[in-house]
Protein backbone atom coordinates (compact mmCIF):
# COMPACT_ATOMS: atom_id res chain seq x y z
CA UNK A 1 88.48 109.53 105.39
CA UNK A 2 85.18 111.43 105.85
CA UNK A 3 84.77 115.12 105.67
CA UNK A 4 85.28 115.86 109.62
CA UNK A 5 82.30 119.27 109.22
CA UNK A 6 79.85 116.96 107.93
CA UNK A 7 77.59 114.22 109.63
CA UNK A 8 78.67 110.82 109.36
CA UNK A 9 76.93 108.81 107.24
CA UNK A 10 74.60 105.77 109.16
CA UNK A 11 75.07 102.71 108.28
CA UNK A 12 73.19 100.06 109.43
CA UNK A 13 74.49 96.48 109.67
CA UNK A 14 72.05 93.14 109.85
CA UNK A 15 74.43 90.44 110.26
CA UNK A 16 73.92 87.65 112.95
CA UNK A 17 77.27 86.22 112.78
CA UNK A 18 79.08 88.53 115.98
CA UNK A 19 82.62 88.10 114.67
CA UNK A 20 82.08 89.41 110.73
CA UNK A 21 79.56 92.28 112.86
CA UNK A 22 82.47 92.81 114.73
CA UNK A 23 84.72 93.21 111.45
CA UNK A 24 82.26 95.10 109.53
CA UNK A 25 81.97 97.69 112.74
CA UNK A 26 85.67 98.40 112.73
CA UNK A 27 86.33 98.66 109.25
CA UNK A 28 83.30 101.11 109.42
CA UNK A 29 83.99 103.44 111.69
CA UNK A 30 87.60 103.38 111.20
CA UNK A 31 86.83 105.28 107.94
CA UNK A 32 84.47 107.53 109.80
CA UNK A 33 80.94 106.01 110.05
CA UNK A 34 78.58 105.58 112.68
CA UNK A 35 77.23 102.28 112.93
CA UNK A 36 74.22 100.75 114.23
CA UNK A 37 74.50 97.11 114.14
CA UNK A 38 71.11 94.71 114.39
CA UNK A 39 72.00 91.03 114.89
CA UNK A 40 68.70 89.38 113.03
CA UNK A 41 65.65 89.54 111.14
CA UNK A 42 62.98 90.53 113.47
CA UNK A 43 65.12 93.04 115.15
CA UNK A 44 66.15 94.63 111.57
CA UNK A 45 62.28 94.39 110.63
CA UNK A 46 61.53 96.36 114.03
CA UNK A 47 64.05 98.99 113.62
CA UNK A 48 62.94 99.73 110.09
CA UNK A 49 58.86 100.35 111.24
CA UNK A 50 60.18 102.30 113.95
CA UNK A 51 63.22 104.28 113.40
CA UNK A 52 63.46 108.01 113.48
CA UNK A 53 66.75 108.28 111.51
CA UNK A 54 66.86 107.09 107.95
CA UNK A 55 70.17 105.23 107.26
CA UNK A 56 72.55 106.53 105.06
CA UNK A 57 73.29 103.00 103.93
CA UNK A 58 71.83 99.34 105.10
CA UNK A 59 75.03 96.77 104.82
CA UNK A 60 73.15 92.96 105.26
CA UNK A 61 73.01 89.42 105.12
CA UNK A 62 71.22 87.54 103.51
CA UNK A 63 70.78 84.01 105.79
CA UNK A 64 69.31 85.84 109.21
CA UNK A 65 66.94 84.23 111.70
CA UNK A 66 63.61 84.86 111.88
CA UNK A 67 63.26 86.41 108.71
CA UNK A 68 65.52 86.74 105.78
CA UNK A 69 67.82 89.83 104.49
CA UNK A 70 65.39 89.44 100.86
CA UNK A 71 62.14 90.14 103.37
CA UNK A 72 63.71 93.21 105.07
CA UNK A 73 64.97 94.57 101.84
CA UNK A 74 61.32 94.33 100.55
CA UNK A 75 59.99 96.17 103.61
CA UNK A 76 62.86 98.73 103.66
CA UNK A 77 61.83 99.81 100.20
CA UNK A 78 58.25 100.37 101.34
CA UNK A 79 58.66 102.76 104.27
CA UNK A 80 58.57 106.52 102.90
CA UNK A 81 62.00 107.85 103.25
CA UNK A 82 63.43 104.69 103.02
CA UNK A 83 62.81 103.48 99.63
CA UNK A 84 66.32 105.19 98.03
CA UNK A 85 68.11 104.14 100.90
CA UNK A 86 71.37 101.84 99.27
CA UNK A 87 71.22 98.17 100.33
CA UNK A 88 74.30 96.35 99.93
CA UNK A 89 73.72 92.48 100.65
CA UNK A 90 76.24 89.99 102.08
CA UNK A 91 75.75 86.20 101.62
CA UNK A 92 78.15 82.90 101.38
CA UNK A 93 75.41 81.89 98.82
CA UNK A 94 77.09 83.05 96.48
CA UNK A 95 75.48 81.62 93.13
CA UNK A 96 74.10 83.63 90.10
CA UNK A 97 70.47 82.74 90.99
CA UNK A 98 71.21 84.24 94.71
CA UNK A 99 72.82 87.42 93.17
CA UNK A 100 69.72 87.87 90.78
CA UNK A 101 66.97 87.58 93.94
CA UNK A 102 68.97 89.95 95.75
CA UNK A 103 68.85 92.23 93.31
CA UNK A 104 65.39 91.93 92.47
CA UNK A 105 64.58 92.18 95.81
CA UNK A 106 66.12 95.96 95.72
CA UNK A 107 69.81 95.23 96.75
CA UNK A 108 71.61 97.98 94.89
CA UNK A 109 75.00 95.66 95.55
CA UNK A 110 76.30 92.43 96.37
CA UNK A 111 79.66 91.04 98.00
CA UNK A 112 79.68 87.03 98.54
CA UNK A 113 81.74 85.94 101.86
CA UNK A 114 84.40 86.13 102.38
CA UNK A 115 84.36 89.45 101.27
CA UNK A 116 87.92 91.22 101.03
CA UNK A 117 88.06 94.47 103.12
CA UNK A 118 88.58 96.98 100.59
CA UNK A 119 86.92 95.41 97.91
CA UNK A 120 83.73 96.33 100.52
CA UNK A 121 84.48 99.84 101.20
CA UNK A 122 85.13 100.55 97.74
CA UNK A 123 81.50 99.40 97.26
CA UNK A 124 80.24 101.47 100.65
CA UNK A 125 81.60 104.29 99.22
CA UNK A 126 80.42 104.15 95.68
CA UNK A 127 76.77 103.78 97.30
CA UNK A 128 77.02 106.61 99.27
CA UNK A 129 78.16 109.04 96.76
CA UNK A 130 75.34 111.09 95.48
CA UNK A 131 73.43 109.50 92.65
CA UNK A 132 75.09 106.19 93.97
């Protein structure tokens, strides 16, 4: 569990799929995170041009309508303040070739679906330590 004197670390989730959103919010805040949860592209591209609080962590997929998890990663890392921000990705693609274009997009991480539970928090947490 989290240190109960400091903030919370934000995590935002982009995943359009409501029951693994669902998932990923308890398992989230069960271990003490806040969670803002976008359901698709154009609402993930919105909230990165316009939000006032820099997440502590983005958790995404990569299949989204309107525009792809690889686009907002791209667009994450060129809004000031956002650019170290860790990206883990999420996809059922889950080939070499989709690995490498996540990363190359800026994903820091990546977890193919199904995704085991604490196989993903291990992963949350090792991004949010500091250095990453």
């Amino acid at each position: 569990m989290l240190n109960e004197h400091a903030p919370a670390p934000l995590v935002l989730v982009v995943e359009d799929d409501d029951h693994i959103a669902q998932v990923l919010r308890f398992m989230l805040e069960r271990q003490g995170y806040r969670v803002v949860h976008l359901a698709d592209g154009r609402a993930a591209s919105e909230h990165v041009a316009a939000s006032d609080e820099v997440p502590d962590l983005i958790l995404m997929d990569v299949m989204l309508p309107y525009l792809d998890g690889y686009e907002i990663v791209a667009q994450a890392r060129r809004r000031a303040g956002w650019e170290a921000v860790p990206i883990l990705m999420l996809t059922a693609h889950n080939t070499e070739r989709d690995t490498v274009r996540a990363l190359d997009a800026g994903a820091d991480d990546f977890v193919g679906k199904p995704f085991q539970p604490n196989e993903l928090l291990a992963r949350v947490r090792r991004l949010l330590l500091p250095g990453g």
